[in-house]
Protein backbone atom coordinates (compact mmCIF):
# COMPACT_ATOMS: atom_id res chain seq x y z
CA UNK A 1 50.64 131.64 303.48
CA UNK A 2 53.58 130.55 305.73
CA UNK A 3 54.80 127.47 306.72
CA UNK A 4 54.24 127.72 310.19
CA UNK A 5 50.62 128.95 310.28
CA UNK A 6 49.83 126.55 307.86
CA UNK A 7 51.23 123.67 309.95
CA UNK A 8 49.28 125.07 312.78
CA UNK A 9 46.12 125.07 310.93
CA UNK A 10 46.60 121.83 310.10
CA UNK A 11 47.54 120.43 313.09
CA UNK A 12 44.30 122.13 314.91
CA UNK A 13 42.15 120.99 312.44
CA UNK A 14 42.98 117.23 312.22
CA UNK A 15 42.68 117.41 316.11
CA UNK A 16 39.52 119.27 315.65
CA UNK A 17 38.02 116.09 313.79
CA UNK A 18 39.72 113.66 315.52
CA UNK A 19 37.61 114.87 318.50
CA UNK A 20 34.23 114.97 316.69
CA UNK A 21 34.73 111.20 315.55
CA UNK A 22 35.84 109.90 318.97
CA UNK A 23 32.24 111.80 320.19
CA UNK A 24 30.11 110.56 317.44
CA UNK A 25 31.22 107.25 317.64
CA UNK A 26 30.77 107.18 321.39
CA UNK A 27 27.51 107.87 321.30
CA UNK A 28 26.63 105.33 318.07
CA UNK A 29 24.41 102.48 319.34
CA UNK A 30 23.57 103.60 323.06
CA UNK A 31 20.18 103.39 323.74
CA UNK A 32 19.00 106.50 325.27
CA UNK A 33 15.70 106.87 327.57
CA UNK A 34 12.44 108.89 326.10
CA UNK A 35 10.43 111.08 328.56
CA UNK A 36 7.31 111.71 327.19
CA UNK A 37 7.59 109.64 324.16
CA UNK A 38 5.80 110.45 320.71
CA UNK A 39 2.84 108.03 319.91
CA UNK A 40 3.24 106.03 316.80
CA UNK A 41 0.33 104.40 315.41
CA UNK A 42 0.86 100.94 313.14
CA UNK A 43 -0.69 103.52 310.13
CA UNK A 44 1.83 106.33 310.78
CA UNK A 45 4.41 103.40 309.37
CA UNK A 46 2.38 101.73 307.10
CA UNK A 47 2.38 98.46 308.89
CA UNK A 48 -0.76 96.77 310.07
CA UNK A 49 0.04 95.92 314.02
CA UNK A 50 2.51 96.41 316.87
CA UNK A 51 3.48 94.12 319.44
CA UNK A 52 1.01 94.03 322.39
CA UNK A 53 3.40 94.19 325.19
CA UNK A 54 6.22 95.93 322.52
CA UNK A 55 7.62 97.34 319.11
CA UNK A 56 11.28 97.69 318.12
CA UNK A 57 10.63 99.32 315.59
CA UNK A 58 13.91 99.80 312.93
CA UNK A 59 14.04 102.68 310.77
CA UNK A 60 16.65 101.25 307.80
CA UNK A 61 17.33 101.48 303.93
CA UNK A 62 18.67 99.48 301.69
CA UNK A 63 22.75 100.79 301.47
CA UNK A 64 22.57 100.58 305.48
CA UNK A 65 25.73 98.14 306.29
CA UNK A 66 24.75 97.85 309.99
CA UNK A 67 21.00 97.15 309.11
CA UNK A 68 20.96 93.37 309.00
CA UNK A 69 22.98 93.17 311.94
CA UNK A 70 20.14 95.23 313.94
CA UNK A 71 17.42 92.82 312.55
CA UNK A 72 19.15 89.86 313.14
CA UNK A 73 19.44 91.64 317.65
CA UNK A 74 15.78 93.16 317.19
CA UNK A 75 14.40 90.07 315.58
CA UNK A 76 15.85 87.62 317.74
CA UNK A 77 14.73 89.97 321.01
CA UNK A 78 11.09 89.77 319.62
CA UNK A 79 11.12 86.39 319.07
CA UNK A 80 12.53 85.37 322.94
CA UNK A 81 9.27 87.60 324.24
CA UNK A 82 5.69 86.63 323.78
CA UNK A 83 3.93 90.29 323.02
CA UNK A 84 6.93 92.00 321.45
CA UNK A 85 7.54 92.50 317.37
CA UNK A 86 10.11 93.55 315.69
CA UNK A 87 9.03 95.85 312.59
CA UNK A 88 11.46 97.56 310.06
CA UNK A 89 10.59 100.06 307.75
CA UNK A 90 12.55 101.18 304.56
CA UNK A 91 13.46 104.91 304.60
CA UNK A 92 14.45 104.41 301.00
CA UNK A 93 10.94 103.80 299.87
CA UNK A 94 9.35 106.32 302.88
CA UNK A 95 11.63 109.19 303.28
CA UNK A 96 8.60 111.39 304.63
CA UNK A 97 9.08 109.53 307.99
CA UNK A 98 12.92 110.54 308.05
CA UNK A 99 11.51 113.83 308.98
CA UNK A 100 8.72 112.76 310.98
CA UNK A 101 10.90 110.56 313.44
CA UNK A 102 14.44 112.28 313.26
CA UNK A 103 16.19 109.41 312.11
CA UNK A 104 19.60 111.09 311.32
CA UNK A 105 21.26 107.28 310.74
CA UNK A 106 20.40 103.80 309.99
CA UNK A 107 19.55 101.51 311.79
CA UNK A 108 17.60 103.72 313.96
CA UNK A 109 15.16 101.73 316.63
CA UNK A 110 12.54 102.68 318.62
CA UNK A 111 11.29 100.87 321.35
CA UNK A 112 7.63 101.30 321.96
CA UNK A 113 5.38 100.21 324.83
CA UNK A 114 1.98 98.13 324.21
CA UNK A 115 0.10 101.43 323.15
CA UNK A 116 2.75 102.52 320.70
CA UNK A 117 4.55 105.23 323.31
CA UNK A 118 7.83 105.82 322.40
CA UNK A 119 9.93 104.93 325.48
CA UNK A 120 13.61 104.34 324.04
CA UNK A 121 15.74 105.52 321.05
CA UNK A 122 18.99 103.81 319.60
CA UNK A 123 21.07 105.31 316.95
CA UNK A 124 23.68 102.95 315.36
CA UNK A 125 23.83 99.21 316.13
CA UNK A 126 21.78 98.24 319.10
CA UNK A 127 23.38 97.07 322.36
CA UNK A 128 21.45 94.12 323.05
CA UNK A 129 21.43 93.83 326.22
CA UNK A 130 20.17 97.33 326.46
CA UNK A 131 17.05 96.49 324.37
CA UNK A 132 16.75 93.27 326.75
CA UNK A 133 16.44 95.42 329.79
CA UNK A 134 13.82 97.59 328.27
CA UNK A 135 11.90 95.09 327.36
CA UNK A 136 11.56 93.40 330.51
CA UNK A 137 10.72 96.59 331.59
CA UNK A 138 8.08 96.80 329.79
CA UNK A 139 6.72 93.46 330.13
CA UNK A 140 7.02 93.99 333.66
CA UNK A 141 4.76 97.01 333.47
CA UNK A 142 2.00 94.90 331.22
């Protein structure tokens, strides 16, 4: 091959990633509105109750770097709010759910409403304040 195509090549494809990462990472950790949410039942996740005004419900596993940093937000939230629970569940020991939910990274949380609705979706670290909104949305609506 010659130089100059091969420099070319180059040059496009660093740029080419460059641009992926800057749009992945972007979009890491917003919290992102659910129209017509999916409804998740306490069994579907193996746990025995959800919150009665709210879930945040964290998908995780145990290599996830970010993980404890979302339960330390998501725990803290649920704590601040009579009604809400924060439940995590460990991919690494229930990968059918990866499937089942889409959970292409961890910490992935979903915030559910009293009956279990789906009604927001986070990929990545949680913005807090985000989740705080939502859930005084929710409460609001109880």
């Amino acid at each position: 091959m010659q130089p100059l195509p091969a420099v070319i090549l180059t040059v496009v494809l660093v740029a080419f990633v460059a641009a992926v990462g800057l749009v992945s990472r972007r979009s890491r950790g917003r919290s992102r509105d659910v129209a017509d949410g999916e409804l998740v039942t306490p069994a579907m996740v193996g746990v025995s109750a959800f919150g009665g005004s709210a879930t945040l419900l964290q998908f995780s596993t145990e290599l996830c770097s970010r993980c404890p940093a979302a339960r330390r937000v998501l725990s803290s939230l649920a704590a601040e709010h009579d009604g809400v629970r924060h439940v995590e569940v460990d991919l690494t020991h229930r990968p059918d759910l990866t499937r089942r939910f889409e959970v292409m990274q961890t910490p992935t949380v979903l915030v559910l409403d009293g009956t279990g609705r789906v009604r927001q979706r986070t990929g990545g670290l949680p913005d807090r304040s985000a989740l705080a909104t939502e859930i005084s949305r929710l409460l609001r609506e109880v």
